[in-house]
Protein backbone atom coordinates (compact mmCIF):
# COMPACT_ATOMS: atom_id res chain seq x y z
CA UNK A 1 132.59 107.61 88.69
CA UNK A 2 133.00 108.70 85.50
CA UNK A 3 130.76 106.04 83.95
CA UNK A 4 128.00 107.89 86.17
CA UNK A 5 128.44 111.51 84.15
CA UNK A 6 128.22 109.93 80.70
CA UNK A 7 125.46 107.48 82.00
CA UNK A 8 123.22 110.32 82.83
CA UNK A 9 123.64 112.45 79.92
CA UNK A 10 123.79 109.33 77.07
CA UNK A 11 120.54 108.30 75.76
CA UNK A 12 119.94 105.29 73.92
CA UNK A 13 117.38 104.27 71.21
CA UNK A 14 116.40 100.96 69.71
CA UNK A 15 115.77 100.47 65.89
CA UNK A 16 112.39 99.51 65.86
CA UNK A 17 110.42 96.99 66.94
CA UNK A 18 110.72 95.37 63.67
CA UNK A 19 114.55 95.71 63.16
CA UNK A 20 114.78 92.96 65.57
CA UNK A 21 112.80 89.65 65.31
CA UNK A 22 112.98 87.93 69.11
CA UNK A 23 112.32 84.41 69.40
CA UNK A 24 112.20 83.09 73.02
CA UNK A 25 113.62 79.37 73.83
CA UNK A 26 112.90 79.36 77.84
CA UNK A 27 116.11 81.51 79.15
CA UNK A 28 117.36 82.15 76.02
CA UNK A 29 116.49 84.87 73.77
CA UNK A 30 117.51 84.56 70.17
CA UNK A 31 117.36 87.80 68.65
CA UNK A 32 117.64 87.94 64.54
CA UNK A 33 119.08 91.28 62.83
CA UNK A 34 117.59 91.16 59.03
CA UNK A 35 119.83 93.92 58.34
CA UNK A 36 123.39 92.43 59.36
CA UNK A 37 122.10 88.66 58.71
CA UNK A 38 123.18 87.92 62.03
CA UNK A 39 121.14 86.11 65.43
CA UNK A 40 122.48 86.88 68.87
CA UNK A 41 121.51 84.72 71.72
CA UNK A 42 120.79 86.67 74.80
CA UNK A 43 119.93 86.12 78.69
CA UNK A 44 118.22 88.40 81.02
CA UNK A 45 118.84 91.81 81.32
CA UNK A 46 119.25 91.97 77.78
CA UNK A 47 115.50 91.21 76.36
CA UNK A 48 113.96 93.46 79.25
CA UNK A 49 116.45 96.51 78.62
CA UNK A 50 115.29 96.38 74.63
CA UNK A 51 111.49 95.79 76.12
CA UNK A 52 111.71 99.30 77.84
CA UNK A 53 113.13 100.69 74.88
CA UNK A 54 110.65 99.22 72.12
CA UNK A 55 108.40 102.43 72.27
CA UNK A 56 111.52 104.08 70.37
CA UNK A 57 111.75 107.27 72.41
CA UNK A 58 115.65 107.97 73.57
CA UNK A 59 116.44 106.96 77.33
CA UNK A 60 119.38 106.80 79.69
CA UNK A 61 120.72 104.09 81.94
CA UNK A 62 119.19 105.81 84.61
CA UNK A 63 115.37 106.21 82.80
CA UNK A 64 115.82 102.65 82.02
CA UNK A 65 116.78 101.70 85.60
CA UNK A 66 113.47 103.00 86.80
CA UNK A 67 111.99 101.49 84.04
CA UNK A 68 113.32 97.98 85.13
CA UNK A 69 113.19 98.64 88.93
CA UNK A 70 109.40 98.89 89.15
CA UNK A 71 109.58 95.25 88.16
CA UNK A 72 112.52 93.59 89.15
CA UNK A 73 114.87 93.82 92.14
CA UNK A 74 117.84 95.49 90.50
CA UNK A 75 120.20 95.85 93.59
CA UNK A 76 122.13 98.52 94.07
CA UNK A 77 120.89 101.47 92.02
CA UNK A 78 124.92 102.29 90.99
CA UNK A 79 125.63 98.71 90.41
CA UNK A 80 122.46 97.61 88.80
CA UNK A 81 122.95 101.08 86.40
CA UNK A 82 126.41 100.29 85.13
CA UNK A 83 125.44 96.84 84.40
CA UNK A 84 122.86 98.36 82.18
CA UNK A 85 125.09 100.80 80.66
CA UNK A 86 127.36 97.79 79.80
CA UNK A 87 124.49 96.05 78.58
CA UNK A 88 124.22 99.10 76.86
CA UNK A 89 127.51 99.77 74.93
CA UNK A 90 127.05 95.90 73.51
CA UNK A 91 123.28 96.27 72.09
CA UNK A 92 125.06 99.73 70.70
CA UNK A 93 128.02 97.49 69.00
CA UNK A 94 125.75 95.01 67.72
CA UNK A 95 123.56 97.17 65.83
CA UNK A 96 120.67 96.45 68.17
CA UNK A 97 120.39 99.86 69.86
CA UNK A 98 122.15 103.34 68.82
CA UNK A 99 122.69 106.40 70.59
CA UNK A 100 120.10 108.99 70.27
C-alpha cells in the first residue's frame, strides 16, 4: 500500500514533445531520444501514458489514470494505477519522463 501514498503525491513530467521523436510500426512504438542517442521500442501503455503527458504540465499516476480511463478499460483502478506507476519509474530511468 505504500506504492499508493507515493503514487498520489509523485507527479511526473515529460520532456517535451520534441525530446522524443515516436515512430509507430503497427504495435510497436519506436521512440528515439536525440539527447542519449538511444531508440526504445515500446507497446501499449507506454505511448498512451507519454500521450497524456505531452501537454508538459506535472501529473500523478492517479491524474493519468483518469486520463487513460475515459478511453480505455483500465481494470481495476489499484491495479491498472500501479501498472502505470511502474510504467512510470521506467520512462523516469530512461530519460523519457522526470519527476516534476
Amino acid at each position: 500500500m505504500g506504492w499508493q501514498r507515493v503514487a498520489a503525491t509523485k507527479l511526473y513530467r515529460r520532456e517535451g514533445v520534441d525530446a522524443v521523436a515516436a515512430c509507430a510500426l503497427d504495435d510497436i512504438v519506436l521512440l528515439y531520444h536525440p539527447r542519449s542517442g538511444q531508440t526504445h521500442m515500446v507497446i501499449s501503455p507506454v505511448p498512451e501514458i507519454l500521450d497524456e503527458l505531452a501537454d508538459g504540465a506535472p501529473a500523478s499516476v492517479a491524474q493519468i489514470h483518469d486520463r487513460l480511463a475515459r478511453s480505455f478499460d483500465l481494470g481495476p483502478a489499484d491495479d491498472a494505477m500501479r501498472e502505470i506507476a511502474v510504467h512510470l519509474d521506467a520512462l523516469v530511468a530512461l530519460g523519457l519522463v522526470r519527476p516534476a
